[in-house]
Structures are given as C-alpha cells and as structure tokens.
PDB file of N, CA and C in Angstrom:
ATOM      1  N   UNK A   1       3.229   3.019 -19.937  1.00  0.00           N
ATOM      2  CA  UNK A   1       2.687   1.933 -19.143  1.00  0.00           C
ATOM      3  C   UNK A   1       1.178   1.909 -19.323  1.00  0.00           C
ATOM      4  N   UNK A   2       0.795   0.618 -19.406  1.00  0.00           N
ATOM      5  CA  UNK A   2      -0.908   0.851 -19.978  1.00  0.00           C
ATOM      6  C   UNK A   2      -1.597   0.140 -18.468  1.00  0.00           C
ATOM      7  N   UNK A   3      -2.603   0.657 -18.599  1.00  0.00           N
ATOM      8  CA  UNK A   3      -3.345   0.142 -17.223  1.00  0.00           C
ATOM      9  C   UNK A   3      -4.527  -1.310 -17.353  1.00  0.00           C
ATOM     10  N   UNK A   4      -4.184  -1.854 -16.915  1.00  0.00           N
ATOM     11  CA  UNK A   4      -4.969  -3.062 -16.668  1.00  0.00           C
ATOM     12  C   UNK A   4      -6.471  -2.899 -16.546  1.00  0.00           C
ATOM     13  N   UNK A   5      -7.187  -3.892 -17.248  1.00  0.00           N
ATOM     14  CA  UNK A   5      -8.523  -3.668 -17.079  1.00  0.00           C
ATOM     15  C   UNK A   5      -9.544  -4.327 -16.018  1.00  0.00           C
ATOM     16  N   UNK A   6      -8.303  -5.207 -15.558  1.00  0.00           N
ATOM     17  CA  UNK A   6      -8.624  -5.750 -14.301  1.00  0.00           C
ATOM     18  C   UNK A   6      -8.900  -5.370 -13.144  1.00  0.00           C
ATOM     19  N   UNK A   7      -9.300  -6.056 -12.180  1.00  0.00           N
ATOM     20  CA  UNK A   7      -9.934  -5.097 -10.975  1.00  0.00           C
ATOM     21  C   UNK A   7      -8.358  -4.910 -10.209  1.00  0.00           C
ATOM     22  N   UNK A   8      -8.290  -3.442  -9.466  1.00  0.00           N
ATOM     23  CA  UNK A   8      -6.909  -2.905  -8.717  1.00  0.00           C
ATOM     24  C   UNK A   8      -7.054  -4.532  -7.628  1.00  0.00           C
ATOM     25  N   UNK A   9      -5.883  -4.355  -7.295  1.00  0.00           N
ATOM     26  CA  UNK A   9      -5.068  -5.008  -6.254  1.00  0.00           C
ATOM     27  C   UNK A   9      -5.286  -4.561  -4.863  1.00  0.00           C
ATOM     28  N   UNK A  10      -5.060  -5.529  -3.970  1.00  0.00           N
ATOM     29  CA  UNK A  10      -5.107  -4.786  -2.909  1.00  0.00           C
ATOM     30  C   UNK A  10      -4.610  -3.667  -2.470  1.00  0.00           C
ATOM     31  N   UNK A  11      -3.167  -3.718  -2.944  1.00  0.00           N
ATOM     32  CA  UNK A  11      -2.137  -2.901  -2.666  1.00  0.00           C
ATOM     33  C   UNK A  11      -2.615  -1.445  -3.355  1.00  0.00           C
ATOM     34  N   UNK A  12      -2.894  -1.508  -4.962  1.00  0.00           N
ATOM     35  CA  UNK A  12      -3.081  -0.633  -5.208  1.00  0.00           C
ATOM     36  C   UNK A  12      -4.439   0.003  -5.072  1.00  0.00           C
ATOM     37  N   UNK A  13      -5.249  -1.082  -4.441  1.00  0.00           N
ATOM     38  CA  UNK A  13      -6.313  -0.151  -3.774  1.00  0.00           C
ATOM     39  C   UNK A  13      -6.342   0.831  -2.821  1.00  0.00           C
ATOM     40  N   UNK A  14      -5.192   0.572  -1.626  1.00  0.00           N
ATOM     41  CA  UNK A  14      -4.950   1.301  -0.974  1.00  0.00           C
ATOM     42  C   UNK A  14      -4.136   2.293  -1.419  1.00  0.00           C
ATOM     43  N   UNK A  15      -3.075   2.438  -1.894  1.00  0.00           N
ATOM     44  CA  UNK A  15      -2.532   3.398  -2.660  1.00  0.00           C
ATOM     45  C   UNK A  15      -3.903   4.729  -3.634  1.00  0.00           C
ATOM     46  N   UNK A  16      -5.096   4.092  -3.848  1.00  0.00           N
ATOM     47  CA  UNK A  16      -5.748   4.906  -4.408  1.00  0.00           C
ATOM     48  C   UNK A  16      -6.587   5.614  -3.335  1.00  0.00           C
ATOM     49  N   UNK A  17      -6.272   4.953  -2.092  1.00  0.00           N
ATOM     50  CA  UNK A  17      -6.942   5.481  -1.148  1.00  0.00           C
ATOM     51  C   UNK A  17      -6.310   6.451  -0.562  1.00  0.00           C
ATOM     52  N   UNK A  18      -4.888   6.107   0.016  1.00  0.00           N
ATOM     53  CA  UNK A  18      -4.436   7.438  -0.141  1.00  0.00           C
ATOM     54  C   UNK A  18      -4.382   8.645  -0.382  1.00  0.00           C
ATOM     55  N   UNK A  19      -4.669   8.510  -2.047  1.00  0.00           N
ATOM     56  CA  UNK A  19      -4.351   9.397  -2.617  1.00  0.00           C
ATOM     57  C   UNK A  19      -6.035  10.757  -2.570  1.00  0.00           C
ATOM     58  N   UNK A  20      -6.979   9.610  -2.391  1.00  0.00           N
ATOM     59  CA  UNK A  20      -8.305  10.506  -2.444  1.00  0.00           C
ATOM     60  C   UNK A  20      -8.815  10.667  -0.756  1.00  0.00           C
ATOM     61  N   UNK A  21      -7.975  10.350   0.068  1.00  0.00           N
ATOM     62  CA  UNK A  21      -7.811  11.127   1.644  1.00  0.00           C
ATOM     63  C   UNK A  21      -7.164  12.549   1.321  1.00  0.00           C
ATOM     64  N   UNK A  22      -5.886  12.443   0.890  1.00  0.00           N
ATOM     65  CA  UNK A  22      -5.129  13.478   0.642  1.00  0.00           C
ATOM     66  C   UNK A  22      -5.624  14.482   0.288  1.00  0.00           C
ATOM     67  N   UNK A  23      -6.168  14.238  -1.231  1.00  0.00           N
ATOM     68  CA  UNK A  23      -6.961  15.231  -2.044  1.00  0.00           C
ATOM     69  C   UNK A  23      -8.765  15.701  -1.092  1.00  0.00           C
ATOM     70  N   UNK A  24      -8.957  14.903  -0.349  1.00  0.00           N
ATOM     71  CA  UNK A  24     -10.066  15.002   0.273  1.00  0.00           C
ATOM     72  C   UNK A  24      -9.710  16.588   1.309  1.00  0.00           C
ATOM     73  N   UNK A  25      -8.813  16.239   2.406  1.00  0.00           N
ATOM     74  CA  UNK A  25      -8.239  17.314   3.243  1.00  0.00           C
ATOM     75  C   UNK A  25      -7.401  18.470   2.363  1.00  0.00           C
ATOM     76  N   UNK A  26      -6.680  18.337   1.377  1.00  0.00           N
ATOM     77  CA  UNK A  26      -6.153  19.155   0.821  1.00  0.00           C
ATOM     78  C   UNK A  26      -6.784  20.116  -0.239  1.00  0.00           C
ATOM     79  N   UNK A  27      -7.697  19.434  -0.661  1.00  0.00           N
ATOM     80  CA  UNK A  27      -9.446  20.519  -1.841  1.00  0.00           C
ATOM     81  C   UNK A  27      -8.200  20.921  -2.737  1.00  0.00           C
ATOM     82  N   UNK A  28      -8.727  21.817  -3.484  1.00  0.00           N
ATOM     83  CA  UNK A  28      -8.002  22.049  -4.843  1.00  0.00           C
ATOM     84  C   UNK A  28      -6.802  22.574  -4.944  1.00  0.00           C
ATOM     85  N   UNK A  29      -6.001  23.116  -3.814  1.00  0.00           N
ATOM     86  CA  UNK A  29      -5.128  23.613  -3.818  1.00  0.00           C
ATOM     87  C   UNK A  29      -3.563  22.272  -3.666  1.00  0.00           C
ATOM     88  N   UNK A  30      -4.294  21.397  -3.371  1.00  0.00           N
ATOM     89  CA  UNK A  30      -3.563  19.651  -3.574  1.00  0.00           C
ATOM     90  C   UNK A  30      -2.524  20.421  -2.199  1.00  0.00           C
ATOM     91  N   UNK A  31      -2.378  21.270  -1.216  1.00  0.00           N
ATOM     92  CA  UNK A  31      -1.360  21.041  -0.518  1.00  0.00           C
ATOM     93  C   UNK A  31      -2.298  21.041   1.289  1.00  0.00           C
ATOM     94  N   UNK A  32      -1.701  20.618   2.143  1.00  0.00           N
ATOM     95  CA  UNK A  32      -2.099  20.742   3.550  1.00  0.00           C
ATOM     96  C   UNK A  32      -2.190  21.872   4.528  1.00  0.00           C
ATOM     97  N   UNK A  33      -2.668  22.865   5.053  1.00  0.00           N
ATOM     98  CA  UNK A  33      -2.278  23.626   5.478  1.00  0.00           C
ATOM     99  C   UNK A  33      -1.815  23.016   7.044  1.00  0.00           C
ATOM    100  N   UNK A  34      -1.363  23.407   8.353  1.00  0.00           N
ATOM    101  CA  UNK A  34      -1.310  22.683   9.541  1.00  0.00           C
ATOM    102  C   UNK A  34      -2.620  22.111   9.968  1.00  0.00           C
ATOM    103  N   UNK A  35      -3.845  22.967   9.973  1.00  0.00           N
ATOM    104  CA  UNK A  35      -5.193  22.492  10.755  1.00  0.00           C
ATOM    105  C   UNK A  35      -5.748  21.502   9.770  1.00  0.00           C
ATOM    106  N   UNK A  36      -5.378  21.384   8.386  1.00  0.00           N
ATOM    107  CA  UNK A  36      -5.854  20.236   7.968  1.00  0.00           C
ATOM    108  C   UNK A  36      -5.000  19.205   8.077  1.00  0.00           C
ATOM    109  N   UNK A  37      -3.596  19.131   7.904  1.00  0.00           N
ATOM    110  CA  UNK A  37      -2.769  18.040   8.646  1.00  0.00           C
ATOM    111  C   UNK A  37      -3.720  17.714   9.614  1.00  0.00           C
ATOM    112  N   UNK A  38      -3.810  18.292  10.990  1.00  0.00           N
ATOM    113  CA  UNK A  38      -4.081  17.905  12.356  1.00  0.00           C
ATOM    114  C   UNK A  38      -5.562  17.203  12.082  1.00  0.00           C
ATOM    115  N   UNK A  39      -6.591  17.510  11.303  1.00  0.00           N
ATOM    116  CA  UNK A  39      -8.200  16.776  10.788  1.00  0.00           C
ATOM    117  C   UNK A  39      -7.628  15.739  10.359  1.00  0.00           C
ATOM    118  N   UNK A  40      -6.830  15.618   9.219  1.00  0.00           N
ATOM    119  CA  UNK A  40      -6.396  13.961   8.626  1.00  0.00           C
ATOM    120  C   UNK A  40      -6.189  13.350   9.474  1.00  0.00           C
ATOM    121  N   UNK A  41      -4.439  13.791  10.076  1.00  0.00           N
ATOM    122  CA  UNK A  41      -4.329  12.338  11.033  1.00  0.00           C
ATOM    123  C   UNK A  41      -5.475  12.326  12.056  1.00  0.00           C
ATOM    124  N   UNK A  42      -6.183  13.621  13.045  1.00  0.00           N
ATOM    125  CA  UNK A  42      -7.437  12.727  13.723  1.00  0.00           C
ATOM    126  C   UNK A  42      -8.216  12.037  13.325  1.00  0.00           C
ATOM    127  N   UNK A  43      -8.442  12.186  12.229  1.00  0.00           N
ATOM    128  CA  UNK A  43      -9.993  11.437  11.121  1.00  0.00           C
ATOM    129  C   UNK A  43      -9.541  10.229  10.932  1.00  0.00           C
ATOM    130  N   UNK A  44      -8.265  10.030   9.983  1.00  0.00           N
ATOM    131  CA  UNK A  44      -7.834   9.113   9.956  1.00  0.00           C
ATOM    132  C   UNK A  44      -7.047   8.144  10.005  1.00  0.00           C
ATOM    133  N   UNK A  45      -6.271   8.684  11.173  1.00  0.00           N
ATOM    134  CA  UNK A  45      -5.199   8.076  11.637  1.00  0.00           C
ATOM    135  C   UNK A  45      -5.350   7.318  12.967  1.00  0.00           C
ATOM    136  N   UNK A  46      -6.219   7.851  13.176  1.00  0.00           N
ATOM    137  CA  UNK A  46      -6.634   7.384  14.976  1.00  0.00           C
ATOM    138  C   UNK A  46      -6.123   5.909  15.661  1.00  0.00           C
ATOM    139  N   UNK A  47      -5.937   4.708  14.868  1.00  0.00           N
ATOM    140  CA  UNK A  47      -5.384   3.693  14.835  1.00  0.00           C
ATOM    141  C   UNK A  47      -4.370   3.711  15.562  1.00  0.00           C
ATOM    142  N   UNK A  48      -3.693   4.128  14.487  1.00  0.00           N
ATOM    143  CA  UNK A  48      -2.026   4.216  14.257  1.00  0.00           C
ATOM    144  C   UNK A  48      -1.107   5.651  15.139  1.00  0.00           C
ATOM    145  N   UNK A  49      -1.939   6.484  15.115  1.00  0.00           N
ATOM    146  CA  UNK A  49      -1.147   7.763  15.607  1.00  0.00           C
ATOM    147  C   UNK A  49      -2.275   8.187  16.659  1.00  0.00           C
ATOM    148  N   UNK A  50      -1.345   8.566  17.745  1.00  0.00           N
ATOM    149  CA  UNK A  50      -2.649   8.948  18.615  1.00  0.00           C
ATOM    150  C   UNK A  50      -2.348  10.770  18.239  1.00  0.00           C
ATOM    151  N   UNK A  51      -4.082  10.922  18.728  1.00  0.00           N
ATOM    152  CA  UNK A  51      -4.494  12.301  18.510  1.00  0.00           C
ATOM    153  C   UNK A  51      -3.891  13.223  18.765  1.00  0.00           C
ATOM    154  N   UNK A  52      -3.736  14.224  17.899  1.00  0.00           N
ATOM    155  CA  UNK A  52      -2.811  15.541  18.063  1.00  0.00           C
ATOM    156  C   UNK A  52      -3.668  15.935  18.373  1.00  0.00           C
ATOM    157  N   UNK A  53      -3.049  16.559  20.041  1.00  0.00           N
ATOM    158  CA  UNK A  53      -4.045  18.014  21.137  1.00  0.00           C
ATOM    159  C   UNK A  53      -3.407  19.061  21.325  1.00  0.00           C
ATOM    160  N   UNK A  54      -1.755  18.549  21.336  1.00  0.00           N
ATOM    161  CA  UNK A  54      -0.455  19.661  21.317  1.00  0.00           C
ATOM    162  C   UNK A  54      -0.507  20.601  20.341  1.00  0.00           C
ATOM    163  N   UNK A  55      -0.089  21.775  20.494  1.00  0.00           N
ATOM    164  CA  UNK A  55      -0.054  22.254  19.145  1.00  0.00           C
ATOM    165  C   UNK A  55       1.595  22.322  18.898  1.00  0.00           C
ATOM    166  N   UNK A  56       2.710  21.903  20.011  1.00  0.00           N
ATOM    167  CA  UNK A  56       3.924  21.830  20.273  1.00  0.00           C
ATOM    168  C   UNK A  56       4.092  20.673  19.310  1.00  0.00           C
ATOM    169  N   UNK A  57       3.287  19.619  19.344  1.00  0.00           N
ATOM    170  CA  UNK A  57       3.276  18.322  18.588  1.00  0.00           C
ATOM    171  C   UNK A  57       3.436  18.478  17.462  1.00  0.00           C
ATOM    172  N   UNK A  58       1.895  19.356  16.852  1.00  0.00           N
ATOM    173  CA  UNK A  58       2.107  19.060  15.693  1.00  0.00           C
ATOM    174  C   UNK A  58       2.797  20.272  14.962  1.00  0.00           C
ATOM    175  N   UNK A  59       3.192  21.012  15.606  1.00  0.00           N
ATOM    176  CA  UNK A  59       4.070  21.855  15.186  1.00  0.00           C
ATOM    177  C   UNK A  59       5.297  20.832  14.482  1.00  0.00           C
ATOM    178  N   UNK A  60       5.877  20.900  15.809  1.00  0.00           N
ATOM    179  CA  UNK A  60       7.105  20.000  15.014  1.00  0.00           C
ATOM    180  C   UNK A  60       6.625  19.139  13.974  1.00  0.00           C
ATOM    181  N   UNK A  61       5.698  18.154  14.153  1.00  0.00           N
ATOM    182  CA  UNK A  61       5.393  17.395  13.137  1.00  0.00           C
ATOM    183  C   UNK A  61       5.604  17.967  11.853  1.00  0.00           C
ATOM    184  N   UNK A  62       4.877  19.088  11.671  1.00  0.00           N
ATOM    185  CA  UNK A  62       4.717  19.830  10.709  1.00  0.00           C
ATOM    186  C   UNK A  62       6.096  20.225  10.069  1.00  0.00           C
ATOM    187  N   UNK A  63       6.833  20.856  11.047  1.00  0.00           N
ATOM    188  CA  UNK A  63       7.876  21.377  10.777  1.00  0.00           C
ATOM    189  C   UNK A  63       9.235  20.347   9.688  1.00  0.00           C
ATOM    190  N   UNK A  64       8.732  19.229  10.669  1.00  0.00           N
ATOM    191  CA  UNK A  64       9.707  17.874  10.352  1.00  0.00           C
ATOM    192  C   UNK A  64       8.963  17.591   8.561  1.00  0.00           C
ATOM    193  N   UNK A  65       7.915  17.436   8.270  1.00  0.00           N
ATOM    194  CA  UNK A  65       7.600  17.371   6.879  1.00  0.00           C
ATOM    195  C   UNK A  65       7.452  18.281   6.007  1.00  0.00           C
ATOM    196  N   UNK A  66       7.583  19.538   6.535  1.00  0.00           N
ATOM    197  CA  UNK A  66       7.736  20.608   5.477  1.00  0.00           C
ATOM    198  C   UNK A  66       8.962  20.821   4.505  1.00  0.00           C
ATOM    199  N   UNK A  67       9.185  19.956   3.960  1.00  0.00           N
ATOM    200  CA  UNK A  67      10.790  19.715   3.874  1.00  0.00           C
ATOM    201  C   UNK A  67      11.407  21.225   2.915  1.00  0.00           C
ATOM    202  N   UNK A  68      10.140  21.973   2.024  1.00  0.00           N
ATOM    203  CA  UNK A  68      10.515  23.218   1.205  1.00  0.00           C
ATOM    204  C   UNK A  68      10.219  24.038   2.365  1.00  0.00           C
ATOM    205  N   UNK A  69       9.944  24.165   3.251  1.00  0.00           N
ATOM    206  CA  UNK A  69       9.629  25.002   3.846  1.00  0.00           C
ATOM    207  C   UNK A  69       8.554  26.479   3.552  1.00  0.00           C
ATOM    208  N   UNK A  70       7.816  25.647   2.631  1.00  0.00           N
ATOM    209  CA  UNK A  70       6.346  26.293   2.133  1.00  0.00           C
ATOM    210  C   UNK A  70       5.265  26.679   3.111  1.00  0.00           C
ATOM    211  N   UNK A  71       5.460  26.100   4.724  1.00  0.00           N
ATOM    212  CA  UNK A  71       4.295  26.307   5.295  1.00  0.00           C
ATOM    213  C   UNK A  71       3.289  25.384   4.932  1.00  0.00           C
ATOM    214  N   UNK A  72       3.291  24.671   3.733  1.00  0.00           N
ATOM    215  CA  UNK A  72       2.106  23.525   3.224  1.00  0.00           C
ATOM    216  C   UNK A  72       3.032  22.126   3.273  1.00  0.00           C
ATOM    217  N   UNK A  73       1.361  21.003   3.437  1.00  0.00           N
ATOM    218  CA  UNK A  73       2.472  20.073   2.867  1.00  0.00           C
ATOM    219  C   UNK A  73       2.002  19.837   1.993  1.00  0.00           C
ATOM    220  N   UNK A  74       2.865  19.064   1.025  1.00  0.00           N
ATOM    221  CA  UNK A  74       2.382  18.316  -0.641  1.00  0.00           C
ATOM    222  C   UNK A  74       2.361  17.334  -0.077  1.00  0.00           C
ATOM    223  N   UNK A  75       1.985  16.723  -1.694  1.00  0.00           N
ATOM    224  CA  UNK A  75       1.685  14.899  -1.668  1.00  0.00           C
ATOM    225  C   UNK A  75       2.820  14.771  -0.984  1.00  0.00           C
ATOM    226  N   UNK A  76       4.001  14.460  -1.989  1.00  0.00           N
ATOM    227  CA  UNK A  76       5.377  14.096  -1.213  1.00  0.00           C
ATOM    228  C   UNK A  76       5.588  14.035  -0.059  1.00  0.00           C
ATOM    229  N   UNK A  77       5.512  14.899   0.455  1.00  0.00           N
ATOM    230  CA  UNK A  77       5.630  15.203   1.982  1.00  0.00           C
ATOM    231  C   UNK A  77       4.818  14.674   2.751  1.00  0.00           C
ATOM    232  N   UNK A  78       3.912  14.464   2.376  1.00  0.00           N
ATOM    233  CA  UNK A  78       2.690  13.636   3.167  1.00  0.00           C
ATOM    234  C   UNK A  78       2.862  12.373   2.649  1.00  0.00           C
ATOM    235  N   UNK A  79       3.444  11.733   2.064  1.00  0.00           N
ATOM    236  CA  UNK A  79       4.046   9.985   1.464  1.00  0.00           C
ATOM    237  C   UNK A  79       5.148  10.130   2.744  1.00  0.00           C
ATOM    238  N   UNK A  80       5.431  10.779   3.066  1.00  0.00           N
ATOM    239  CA  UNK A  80       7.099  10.769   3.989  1.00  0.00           C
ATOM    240  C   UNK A  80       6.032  10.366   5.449  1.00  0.00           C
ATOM    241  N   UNK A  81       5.221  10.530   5.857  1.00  0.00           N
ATOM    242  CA  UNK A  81       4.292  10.459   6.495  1.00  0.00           C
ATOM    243  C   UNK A  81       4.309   9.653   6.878  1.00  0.00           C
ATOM    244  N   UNK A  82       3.341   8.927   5.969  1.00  0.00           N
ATOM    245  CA  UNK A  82       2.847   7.803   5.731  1.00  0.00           C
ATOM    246  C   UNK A  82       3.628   6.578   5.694  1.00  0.00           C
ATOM    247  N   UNK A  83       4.760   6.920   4.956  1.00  0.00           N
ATOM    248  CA  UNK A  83       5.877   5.689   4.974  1.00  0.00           C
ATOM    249  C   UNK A  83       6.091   5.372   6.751  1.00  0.00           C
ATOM    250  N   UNK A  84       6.757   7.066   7.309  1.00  0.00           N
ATOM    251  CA  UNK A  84       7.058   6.628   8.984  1.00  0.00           C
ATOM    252  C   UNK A  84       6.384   6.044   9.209  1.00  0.00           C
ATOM    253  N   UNK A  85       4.709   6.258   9.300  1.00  0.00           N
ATOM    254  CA  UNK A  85       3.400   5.663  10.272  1.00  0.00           C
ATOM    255  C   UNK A  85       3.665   4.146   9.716  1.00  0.00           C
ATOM    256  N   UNK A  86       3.916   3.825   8.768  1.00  0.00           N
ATOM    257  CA  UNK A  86       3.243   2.517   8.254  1.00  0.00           C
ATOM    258  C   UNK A  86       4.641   1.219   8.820  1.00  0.00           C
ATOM    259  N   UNK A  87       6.115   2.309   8.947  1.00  0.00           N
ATOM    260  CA  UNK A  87       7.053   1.661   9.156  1.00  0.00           C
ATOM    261  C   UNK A  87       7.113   1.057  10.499  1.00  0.00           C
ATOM    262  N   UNK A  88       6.585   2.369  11.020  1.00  0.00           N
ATOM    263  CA  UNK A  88       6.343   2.243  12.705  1.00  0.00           C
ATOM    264  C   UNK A  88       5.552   1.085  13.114  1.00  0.00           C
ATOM    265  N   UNK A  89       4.472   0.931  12.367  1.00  0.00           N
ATOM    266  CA  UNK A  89       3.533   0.157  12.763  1.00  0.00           C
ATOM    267  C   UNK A  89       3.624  -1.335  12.552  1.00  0.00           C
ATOM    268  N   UNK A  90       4.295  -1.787  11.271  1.00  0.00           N
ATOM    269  CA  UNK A  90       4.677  -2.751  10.704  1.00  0.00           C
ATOM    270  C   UNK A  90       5.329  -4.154  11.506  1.00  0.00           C
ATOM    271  N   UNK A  91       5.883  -3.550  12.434  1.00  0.00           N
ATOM    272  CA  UNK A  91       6.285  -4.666  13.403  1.00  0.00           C
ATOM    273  C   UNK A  91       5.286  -5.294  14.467  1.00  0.00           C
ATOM    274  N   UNK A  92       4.285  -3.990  14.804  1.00  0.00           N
ATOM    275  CA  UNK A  92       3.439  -4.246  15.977  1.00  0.00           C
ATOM    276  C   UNK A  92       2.072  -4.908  14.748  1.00  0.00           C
ATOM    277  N   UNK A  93       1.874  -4.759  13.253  1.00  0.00           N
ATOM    278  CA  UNK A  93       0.963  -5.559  12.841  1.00  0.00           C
ATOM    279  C   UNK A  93       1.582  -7.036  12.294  1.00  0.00           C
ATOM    280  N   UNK A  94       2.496  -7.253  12.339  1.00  0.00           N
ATOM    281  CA  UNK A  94       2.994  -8.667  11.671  1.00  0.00           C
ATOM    282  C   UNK A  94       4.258  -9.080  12.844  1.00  0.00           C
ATOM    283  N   UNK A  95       3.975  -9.474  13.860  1.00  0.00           N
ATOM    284  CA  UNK A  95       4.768  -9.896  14.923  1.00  0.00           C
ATOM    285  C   UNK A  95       6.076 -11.142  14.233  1.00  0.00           C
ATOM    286  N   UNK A  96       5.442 -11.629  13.377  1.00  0.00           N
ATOM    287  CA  UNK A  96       6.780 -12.677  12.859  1.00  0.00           C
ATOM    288  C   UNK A  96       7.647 -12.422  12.076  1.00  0.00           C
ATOM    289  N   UNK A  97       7.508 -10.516  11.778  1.00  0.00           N
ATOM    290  CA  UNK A  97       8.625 -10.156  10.675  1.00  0.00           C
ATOM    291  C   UNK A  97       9.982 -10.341  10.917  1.00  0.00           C
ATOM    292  N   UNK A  98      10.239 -10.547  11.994  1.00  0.00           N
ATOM    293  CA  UNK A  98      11.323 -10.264  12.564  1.00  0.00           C
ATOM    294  C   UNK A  98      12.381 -12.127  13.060  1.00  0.00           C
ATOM    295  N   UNK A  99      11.325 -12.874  12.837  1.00  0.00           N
ATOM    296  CA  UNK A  99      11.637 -14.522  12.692  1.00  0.00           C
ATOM    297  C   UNK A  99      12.459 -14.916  11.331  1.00  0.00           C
ATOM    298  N   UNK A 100      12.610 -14.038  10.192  1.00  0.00           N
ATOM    299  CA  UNK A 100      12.902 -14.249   9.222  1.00  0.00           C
ATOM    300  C   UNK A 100      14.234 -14.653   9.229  1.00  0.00           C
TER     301      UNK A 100
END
C-alpha cells in the first residue's frame, strides 16, 4: 500500500494522534504500566471519562484490558479502550444517530 502525498484526513489525523498519545505515556517500552494508564486517561480523557481517583476503578479497568495478562497494556489493548470510550460517547455526540 503506498501512502499518499496528500495532506492526512481528518480521520486519519486523529488516528495519528492516537497513536503519538500512546507512545507519549508509554516512552520506549511502547507498553502502559497502571500509573501511566491512570496520567493518559486524566490528561486526556477528561471529556469523555471522568477522572480516575479509585484505585478500585482503575484497577479493574486495568484488569478488564489486560487481556495477556502482562500487567502492561499494549497498543491493542489500549485501541480496546478507545473503541469503548468512543462507542460510549457516540450517541451523546451525534444525537440523530439513532433517527436513521
């Protein structure tokens, strides 16, 4: 697949954004440990997810995306994330999805 020399898309602008949040909290080791989970979504989730103070919270949270049970999360696992948050949200940002 060859890449376009055109300017990214919206879509895939955000998709590149993603990806350099991720890598931002995760530094070279590309995986999450829990206390950097809990910095991302406060930093930048604040919108969409309210603030993890629990550590009961994000335990489970954690627990629920660790799907190897590595103790880290990967990209993957953090796309599983992201999909919930964005699914969740999707109705409360486009109120007429549901007129279709």
């Amino acid at each position: 697949m060859e890449a376009s020399k055109d300017a990214m898309s919206e879509l895939e602008n955000g998709m590149a954004t993603i990806i350099r949040v991720f890598n931002h909290y995760s530094g070279e080791k590309g995986k999450l440990k829990k206390a950097e989970l809990k910095e991302l979504i406060n930093n930048e989730m604040s919108h969409f997810v309210m603030k993890i103070q629990e550590n009961a919270i994000l335990d489970e949270l954690f627990a629920d995306l660790d799907q190897n049970g590595d103790l880290e999360i990967d990209f993957k696992e953090f796309i599983t994330l992201i999909a919930m948050v964005t699914s969740a949200c999707h109705e409360f940002l486009n109120p007429n999805c549901g007129d279709h």
